[in-house]
ModelCIF file with pLDDT and N, C-alpha, C, O atoms, coordinates in Angstrom:
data_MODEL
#
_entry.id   MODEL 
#
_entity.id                         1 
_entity.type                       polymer 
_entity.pdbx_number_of_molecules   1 
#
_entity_poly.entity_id                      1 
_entity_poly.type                           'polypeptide(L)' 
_entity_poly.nstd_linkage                   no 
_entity_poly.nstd_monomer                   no 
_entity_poly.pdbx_seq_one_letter_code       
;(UNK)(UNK)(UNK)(UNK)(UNK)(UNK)(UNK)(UNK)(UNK)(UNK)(UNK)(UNK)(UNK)(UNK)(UNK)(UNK)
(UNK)(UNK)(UNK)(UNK)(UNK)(UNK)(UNK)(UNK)(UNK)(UNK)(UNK)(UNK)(UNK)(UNK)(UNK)(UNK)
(UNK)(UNK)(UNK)(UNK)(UNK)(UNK)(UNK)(UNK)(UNK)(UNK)(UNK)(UNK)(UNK)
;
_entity_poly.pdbx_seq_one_letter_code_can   XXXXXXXXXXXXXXXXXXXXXXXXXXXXXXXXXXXXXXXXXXXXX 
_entity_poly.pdbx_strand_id                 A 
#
loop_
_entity_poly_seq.entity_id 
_entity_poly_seq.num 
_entity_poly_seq.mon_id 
_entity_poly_seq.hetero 
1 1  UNK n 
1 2  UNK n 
1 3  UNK n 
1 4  UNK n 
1 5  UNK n 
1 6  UNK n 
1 7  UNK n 
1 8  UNK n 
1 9  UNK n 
1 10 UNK n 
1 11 UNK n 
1 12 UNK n 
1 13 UNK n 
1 14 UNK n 
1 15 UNK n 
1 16 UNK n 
1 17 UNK n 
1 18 UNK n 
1 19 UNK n 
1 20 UNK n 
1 21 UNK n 
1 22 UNK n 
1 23 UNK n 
1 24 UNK n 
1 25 UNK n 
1 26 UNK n 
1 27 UNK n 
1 28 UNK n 
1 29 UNK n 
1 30 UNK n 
1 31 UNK n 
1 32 UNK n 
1 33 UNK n 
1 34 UNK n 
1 35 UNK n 
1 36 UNK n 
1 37 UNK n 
1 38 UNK n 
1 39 UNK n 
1 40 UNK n 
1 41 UNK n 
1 42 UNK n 
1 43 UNK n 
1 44 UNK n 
1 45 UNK n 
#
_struct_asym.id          A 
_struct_asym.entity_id   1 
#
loop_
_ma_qa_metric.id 
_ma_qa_metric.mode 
_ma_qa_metric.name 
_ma_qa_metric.software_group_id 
_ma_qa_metric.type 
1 global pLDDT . pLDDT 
2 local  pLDDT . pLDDT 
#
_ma_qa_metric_global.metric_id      1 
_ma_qa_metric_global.metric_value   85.93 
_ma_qa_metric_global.model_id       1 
_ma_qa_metric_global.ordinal_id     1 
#
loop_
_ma_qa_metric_local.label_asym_id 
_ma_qa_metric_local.label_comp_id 
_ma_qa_metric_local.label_seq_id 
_ma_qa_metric_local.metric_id 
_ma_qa_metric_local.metric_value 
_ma_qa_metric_local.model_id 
_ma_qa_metric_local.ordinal_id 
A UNK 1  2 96.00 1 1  
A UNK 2  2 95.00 1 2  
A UNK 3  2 93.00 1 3  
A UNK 4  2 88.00 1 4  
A UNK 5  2 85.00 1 5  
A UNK 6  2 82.00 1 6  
A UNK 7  2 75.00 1 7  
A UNK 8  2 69.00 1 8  
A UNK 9  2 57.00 1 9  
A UNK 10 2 57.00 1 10 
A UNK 11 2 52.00 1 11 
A UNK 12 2 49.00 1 12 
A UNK 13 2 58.00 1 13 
A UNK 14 2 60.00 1 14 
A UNK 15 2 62.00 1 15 
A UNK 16 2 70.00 1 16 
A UNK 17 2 79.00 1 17 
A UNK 18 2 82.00 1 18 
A UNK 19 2 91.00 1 19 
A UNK 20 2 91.00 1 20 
A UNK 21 2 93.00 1 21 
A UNK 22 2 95.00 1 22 
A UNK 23 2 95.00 1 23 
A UNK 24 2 95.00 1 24 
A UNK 25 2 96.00 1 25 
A UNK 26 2 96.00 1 26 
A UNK 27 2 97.00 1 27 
A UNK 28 2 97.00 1 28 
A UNK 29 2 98.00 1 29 
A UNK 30 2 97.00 1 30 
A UNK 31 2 97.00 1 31 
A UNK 32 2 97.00 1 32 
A UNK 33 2 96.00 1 33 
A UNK 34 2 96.00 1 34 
A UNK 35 2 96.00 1 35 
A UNK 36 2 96.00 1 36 
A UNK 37 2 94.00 1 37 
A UNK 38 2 93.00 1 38 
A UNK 39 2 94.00 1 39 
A UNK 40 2 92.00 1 40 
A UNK 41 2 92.00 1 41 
A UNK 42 2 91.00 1 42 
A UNK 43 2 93.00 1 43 
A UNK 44 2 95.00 1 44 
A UNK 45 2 95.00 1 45 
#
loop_
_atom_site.group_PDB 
_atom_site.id 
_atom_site.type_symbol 
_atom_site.label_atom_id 
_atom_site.label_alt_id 
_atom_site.label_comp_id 
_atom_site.label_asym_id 
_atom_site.label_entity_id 
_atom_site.label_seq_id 
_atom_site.pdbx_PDB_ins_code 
_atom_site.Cartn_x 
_atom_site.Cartn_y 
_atom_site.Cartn_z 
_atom_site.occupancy 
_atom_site.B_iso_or_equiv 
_atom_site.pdbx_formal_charge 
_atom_site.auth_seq_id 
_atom_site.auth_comp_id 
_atom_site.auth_asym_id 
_atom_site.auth_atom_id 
_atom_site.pdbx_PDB_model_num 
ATOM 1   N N  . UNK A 1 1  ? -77.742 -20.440 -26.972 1.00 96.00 ? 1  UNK A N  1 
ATOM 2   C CA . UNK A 1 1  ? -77.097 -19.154 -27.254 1.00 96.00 ? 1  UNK A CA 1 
ATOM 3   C C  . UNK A 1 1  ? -75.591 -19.347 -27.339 1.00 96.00 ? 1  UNK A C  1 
ATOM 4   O O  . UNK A 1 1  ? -75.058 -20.074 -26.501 1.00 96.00 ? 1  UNK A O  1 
ATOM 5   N N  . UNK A 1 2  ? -74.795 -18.704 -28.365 1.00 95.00 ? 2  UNK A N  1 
ATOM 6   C CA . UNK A 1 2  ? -73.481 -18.579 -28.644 1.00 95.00 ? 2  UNK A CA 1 
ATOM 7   C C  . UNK A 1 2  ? -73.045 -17.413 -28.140 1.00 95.00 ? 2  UNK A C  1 
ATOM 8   O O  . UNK A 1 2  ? -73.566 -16.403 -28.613 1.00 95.00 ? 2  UNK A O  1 
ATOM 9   N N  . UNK A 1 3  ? -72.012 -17.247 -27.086 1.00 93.00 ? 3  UNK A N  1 
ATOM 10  C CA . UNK A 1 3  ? -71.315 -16.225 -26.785 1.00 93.00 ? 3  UNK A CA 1 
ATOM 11  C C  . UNK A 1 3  ? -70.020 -16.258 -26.883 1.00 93.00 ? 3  UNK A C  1 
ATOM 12  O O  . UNK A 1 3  ? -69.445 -16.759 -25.917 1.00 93.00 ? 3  UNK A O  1 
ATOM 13  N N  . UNK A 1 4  ? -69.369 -15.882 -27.751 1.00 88.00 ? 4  UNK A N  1 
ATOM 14  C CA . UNK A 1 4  ? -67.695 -16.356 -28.206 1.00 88.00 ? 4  UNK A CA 1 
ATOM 15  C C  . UNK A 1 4  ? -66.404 -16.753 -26.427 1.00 88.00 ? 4  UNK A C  1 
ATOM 16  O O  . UNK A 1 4  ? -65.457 -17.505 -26.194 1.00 88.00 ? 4  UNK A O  1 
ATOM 17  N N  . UNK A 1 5  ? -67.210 -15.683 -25.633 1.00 85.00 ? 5  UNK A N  1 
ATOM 18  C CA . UNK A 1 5  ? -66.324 -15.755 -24.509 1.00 85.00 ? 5  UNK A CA 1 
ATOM 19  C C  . UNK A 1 5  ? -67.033 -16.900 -23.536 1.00 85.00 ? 5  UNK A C  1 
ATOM 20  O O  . UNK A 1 5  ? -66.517 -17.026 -22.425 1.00 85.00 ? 5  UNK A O  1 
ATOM 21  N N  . UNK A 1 6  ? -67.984 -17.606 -23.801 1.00 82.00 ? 6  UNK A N  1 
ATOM 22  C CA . UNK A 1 6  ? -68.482 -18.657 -23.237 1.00 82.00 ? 6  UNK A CA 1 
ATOM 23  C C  . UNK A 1 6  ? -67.294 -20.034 -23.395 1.00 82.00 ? 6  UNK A C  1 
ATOM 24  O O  . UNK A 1 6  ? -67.134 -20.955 -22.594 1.00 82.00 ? 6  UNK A O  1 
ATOM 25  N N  . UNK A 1 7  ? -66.484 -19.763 -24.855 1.00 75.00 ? 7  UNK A N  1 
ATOM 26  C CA . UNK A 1 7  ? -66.112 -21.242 -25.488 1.00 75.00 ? 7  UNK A CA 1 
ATOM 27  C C  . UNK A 1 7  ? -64.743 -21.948 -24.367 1.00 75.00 ? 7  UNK A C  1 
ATOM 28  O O  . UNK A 1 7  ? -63.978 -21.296 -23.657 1.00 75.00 ? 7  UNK A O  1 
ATOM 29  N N  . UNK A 1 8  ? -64.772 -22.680 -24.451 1.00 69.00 ? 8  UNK A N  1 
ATOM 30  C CA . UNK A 1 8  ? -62.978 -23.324 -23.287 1.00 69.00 ? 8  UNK A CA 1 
ATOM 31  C C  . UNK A 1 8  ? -61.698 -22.811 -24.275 1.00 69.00 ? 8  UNK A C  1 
ATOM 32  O O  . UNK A 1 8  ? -61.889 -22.793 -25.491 1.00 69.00 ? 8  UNK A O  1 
ATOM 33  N N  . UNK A 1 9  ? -60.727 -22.502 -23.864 1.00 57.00 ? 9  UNK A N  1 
ATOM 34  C CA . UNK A 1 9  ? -59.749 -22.606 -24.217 1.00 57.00 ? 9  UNK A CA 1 
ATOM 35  C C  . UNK A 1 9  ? -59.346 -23.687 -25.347 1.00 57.00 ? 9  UNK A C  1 
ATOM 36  O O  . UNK A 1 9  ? -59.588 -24.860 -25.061 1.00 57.00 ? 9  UNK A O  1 
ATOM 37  N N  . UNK A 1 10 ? -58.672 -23.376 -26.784 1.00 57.00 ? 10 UNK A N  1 
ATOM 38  C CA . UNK A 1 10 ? -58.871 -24.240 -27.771 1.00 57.00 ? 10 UNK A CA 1 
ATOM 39  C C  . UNK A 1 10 ? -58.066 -24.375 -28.770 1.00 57.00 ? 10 UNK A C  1 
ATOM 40  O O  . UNK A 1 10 ? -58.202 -23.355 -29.445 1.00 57.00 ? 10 UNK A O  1 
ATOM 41  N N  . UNK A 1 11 ? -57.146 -25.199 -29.345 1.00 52.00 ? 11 UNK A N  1 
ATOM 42  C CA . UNK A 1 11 ? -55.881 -25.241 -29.872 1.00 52.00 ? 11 UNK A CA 1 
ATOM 43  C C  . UNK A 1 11 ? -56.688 -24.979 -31.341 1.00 52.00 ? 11 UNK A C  1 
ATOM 44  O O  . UNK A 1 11 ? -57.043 -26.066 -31.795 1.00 52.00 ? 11 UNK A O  1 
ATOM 45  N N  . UNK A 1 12 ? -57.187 -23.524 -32.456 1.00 49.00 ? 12 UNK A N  1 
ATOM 46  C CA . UNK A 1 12 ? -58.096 -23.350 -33.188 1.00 49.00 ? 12 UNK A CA 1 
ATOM 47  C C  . UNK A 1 12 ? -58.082 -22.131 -33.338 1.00 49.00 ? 12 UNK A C  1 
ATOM 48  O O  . UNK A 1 12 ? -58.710 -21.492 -32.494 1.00 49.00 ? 12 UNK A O  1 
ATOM 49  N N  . UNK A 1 13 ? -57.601 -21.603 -34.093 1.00 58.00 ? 13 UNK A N  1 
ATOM 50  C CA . UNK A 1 13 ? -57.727 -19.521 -34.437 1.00 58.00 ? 13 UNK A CA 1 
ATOM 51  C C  . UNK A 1 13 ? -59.177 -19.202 -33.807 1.00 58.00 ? 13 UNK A C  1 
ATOM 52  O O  . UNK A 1 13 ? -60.141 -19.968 -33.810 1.00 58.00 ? 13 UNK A O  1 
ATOM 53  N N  . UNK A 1 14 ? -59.131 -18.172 -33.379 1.00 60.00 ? 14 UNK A N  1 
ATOM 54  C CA . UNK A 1 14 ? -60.581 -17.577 -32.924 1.00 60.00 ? 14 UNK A CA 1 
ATOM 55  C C  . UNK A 1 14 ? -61.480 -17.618 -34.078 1.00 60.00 ? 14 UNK A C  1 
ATOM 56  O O  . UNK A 1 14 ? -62.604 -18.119 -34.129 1.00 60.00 ? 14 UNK A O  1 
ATOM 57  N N  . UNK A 1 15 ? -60.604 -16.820 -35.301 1.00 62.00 ? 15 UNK A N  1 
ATOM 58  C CA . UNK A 1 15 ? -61.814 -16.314 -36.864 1.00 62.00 ? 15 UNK A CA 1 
ATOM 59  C C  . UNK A 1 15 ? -62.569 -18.161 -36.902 1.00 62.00 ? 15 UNK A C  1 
ATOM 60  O O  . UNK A 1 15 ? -63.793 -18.278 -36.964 1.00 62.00 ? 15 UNK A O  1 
ATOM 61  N N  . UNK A 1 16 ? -62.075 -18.848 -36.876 1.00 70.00 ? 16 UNK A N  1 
ATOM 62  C CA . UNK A 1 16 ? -62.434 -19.875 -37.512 1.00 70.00 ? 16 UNK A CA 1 
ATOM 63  C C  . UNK A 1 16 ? -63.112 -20.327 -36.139 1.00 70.00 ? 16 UNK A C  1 
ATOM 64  O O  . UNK A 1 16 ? -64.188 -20.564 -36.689 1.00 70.00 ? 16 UNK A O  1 
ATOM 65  N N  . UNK A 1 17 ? -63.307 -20.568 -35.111 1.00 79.00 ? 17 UNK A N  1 
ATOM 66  C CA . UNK A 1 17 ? -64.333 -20.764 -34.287 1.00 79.00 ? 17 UNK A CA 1 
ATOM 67  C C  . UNK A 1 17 ? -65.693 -19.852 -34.605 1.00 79.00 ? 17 UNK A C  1 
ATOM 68  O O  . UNK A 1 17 ? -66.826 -20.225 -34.910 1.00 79.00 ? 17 UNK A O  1 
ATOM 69  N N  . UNK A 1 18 ? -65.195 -18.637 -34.434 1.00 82.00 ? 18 UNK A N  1 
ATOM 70  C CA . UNK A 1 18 ? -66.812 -17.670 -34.355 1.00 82.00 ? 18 UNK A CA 1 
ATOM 71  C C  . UNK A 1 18 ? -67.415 -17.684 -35.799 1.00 82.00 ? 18 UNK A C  1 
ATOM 72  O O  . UNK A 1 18 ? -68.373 -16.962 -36.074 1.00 82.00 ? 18 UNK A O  1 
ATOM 73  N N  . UNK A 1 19 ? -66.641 -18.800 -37.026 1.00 91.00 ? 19 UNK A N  1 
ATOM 74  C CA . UNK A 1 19 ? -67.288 -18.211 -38.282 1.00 91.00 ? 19 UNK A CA 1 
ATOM 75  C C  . UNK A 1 19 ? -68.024 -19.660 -38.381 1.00 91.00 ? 19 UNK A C  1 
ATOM 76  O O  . UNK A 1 19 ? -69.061 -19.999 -38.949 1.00 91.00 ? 19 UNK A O  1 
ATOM 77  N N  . UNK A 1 20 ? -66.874 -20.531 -37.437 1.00 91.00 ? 20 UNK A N  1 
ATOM 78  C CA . UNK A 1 20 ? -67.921 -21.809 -37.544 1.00 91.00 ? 20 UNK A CA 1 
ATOM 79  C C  . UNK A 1 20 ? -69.569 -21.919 -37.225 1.00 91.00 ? 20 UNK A C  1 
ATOM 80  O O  . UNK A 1 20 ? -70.390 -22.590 -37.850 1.00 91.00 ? 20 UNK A O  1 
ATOM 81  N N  . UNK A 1 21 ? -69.792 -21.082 -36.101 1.00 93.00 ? 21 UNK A N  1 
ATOM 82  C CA . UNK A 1 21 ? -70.510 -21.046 -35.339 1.00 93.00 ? 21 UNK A CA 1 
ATOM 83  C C  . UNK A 1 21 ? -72.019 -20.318 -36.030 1.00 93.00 ? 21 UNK A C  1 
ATOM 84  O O  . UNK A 1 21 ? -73.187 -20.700 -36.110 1.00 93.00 ? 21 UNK A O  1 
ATOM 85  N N  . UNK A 1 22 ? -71.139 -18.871 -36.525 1.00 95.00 ? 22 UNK A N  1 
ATOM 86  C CA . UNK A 1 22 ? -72.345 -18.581 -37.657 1.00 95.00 ? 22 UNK A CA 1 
ATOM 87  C C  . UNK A 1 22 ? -72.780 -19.380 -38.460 1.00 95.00 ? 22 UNK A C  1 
ATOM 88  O O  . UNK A 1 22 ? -73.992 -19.328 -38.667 1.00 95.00 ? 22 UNK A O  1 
ATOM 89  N N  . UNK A 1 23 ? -72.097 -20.236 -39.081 1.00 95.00 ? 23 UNK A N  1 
ATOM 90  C CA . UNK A 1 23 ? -72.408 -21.189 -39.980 1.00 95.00 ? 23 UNK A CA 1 
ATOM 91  C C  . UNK A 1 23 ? -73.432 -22.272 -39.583 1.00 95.00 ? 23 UNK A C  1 
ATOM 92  O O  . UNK A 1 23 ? -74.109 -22.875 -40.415 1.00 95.00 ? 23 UNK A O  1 
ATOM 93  N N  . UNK A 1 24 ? -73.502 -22.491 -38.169 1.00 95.00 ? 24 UNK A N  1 
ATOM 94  C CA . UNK A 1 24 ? -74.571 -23.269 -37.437 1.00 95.00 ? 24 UNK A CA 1 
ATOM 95  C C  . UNK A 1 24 ? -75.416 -22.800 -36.728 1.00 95.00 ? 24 UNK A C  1 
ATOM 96  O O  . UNK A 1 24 ? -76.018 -23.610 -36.023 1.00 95.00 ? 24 UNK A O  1 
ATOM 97  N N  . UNK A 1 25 ? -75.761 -21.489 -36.632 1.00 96.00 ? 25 UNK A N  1 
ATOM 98  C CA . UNK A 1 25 ? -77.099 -20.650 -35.956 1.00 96.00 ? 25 UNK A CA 1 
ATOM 99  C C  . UNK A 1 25 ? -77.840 -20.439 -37.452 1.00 96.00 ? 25 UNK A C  1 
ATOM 100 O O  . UNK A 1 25 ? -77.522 -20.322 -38.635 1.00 96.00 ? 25 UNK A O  1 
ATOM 101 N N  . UNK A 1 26 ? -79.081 -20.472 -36.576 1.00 96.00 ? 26 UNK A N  1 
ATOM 102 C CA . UNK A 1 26 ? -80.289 -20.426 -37.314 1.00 96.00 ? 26 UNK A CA 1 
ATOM 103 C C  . UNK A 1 26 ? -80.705 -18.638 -36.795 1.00 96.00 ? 26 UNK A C  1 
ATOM 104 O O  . UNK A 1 26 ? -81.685 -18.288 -37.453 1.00 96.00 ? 26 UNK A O  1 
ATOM 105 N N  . UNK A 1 27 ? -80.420 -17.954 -36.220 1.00 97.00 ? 27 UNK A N  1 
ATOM 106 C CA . UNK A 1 27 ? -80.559 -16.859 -35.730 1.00 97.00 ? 27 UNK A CA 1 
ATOM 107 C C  . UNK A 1 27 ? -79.507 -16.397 -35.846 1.00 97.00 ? 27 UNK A C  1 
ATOM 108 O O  . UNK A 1 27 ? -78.641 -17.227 -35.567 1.00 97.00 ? 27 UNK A O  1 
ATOM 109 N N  . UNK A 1 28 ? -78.802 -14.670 -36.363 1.00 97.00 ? 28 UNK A N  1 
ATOM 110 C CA . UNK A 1 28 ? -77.660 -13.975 -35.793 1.00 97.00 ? 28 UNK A CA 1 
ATOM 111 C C  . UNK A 1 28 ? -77.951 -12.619 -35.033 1.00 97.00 ? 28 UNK A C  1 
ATOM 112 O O  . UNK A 1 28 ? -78.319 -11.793 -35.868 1.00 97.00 ? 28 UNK A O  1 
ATOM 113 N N  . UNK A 1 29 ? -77.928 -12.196 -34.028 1.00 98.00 ? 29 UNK A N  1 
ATOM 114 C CA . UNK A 1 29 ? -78.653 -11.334 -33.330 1.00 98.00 ? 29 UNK A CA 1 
ATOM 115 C C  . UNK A 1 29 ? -77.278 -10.827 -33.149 1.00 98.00 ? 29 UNK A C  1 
ATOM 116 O O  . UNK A 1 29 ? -76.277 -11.413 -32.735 1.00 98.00 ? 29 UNK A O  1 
ATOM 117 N N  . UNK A 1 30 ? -77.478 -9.381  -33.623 1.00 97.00 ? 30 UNK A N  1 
ATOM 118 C CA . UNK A 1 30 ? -76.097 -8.747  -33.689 1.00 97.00 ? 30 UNK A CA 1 
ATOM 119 C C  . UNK A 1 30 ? -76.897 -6.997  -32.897 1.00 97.00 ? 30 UNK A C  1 
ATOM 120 O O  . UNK A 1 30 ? -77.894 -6.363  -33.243 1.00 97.00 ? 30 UNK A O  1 
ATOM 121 N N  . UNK A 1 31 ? -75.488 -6.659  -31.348 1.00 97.00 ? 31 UNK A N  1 
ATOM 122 C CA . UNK A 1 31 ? -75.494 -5.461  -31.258 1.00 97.00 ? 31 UNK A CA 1 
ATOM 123 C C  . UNK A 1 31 ? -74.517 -4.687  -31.982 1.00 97.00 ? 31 UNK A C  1 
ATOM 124 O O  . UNK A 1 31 ? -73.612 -5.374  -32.458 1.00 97.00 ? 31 UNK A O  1 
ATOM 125 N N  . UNK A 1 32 ? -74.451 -3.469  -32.194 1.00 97.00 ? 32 UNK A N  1 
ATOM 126 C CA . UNK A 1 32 ? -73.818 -2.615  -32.548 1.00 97.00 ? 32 UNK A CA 1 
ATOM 127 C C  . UNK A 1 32 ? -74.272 -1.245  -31.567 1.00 97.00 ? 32 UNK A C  1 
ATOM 128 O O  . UNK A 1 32 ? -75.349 -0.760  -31.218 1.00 97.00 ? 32 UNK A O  1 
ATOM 129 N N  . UNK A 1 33 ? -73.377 -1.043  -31.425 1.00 96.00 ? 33 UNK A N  1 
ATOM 130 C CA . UNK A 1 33 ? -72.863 1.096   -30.925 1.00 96.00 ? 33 UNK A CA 1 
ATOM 131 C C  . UNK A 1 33 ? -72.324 1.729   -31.610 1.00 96.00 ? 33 UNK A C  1 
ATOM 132 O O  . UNK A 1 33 ? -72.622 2.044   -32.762 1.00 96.00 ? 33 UNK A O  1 
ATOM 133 N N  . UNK A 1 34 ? -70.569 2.284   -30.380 1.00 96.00 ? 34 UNK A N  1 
ATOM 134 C CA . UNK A 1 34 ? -69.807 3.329   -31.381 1.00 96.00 ? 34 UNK A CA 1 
ATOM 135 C C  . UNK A 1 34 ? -68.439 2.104   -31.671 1.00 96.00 ? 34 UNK A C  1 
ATOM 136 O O  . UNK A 1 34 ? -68.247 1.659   -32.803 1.00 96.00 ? 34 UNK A O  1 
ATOM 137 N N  . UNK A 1 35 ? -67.885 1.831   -30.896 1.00 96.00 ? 35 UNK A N  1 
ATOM 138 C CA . UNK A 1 35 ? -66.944 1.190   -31.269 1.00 96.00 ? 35 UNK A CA 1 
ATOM 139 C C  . UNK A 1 35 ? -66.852 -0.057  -32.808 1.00 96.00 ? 35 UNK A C  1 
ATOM 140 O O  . UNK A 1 35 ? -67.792 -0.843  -32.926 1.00 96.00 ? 35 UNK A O  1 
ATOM 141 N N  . UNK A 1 36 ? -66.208 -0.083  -33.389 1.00 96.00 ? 36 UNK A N  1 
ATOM 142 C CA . UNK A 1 36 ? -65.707 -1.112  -34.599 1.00 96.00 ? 36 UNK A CA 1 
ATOM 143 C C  . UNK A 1 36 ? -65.000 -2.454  -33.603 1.00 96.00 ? 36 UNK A C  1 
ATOM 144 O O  . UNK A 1 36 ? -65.637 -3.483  -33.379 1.00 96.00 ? 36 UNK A O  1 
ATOM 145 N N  . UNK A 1 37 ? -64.225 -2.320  -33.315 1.00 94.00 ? 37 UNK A N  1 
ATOM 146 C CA . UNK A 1 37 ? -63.035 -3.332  -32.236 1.00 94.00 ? 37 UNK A CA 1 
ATOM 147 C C  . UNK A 1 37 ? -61.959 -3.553  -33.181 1.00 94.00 ? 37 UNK A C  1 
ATOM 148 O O  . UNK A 1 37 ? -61.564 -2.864  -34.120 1.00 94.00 ? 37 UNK A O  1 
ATOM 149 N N  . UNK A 1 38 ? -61.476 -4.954  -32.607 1.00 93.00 ? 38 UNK A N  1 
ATOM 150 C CA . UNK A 1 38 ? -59.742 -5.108  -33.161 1.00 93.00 ? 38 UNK A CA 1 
ATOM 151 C C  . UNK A 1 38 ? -60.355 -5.298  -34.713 1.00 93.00 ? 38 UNK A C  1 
ATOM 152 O O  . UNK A 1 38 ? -61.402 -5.848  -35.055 1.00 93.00 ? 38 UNK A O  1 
ATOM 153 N N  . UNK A 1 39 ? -58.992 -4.434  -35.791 1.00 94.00 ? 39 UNK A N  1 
ATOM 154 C CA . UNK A 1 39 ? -59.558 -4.788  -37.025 1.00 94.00 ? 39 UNK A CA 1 
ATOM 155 C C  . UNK A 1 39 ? -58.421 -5.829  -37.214 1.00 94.00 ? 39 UNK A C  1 
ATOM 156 O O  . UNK A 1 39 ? -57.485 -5.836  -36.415 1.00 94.00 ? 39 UNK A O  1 
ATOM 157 N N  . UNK A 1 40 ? -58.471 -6.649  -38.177 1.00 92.00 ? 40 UNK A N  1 
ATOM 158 C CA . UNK A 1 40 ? -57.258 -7.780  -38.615 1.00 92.00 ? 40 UNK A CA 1 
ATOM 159 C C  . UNK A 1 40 ? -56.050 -6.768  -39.618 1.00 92.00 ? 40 UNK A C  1 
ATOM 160 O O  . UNK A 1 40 ? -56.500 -5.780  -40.199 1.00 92.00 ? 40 UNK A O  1 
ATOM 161 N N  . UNK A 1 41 ? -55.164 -6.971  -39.693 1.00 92.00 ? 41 UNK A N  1 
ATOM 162 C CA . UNK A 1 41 ? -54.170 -6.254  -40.091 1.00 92.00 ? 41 UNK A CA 1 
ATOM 163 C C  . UNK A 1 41 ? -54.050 -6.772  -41.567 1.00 92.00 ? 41 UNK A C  1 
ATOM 164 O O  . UNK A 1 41 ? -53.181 -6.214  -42.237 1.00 92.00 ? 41 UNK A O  1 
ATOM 165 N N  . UNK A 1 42 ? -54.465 -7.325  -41.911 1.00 91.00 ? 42 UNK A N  1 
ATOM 166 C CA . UNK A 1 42 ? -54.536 -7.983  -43.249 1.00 91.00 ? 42 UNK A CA 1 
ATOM 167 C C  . UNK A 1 42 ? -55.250 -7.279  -44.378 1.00 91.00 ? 42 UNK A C  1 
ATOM 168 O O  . UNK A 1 42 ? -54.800 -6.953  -45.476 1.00 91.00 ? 42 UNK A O  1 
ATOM 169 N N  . UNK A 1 43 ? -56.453 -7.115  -43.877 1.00 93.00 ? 43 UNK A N  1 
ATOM 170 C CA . UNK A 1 43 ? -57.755 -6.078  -44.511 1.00 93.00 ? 43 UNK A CA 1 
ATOM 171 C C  . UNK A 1 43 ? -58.672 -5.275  -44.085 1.00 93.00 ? 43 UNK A C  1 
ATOM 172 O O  . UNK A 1 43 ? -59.604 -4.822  -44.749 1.00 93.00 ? 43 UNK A O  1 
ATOM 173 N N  . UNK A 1 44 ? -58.361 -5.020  -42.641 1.00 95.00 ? 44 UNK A N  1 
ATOM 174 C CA . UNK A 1 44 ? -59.238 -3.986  -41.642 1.00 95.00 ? 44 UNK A CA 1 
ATOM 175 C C  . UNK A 1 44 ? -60.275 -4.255  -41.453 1.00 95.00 ? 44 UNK A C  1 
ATOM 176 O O  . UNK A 1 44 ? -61.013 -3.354  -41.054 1.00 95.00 ? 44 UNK A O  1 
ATOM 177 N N  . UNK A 1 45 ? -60.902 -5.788  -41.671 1.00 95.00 ? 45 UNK A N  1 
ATOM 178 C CA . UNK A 1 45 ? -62.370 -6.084  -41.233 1.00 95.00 ? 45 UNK A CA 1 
ATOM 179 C C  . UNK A 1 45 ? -62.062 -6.606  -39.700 1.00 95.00 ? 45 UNK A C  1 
ATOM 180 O O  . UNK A 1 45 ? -62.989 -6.956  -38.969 1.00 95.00 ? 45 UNK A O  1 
#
């Protein structure tokens, strides 16, 4: 199991850790509620 707040401390942008990671699960098990969270200031995703 991948939990982003599991990973060590890491000289590596976050986006590019957690997109690595999708890229290597064979499963993506995603919750959702009400909240969105931080959007990127770039393009609001």
């Amino acid at each position: 199991v991948f939990l982003f707040e599991d990973l060590p401390a890491k000289d590596r942008r976050p986006d590019n850790l957690y997109l690595d990671k999708v890229d290597e699960c064979s499963i993506f098990l995603a919750l959702y509620a009400k909240e969105y969270g931080w959007e990127d200031p770039k393009d609001g995703i």
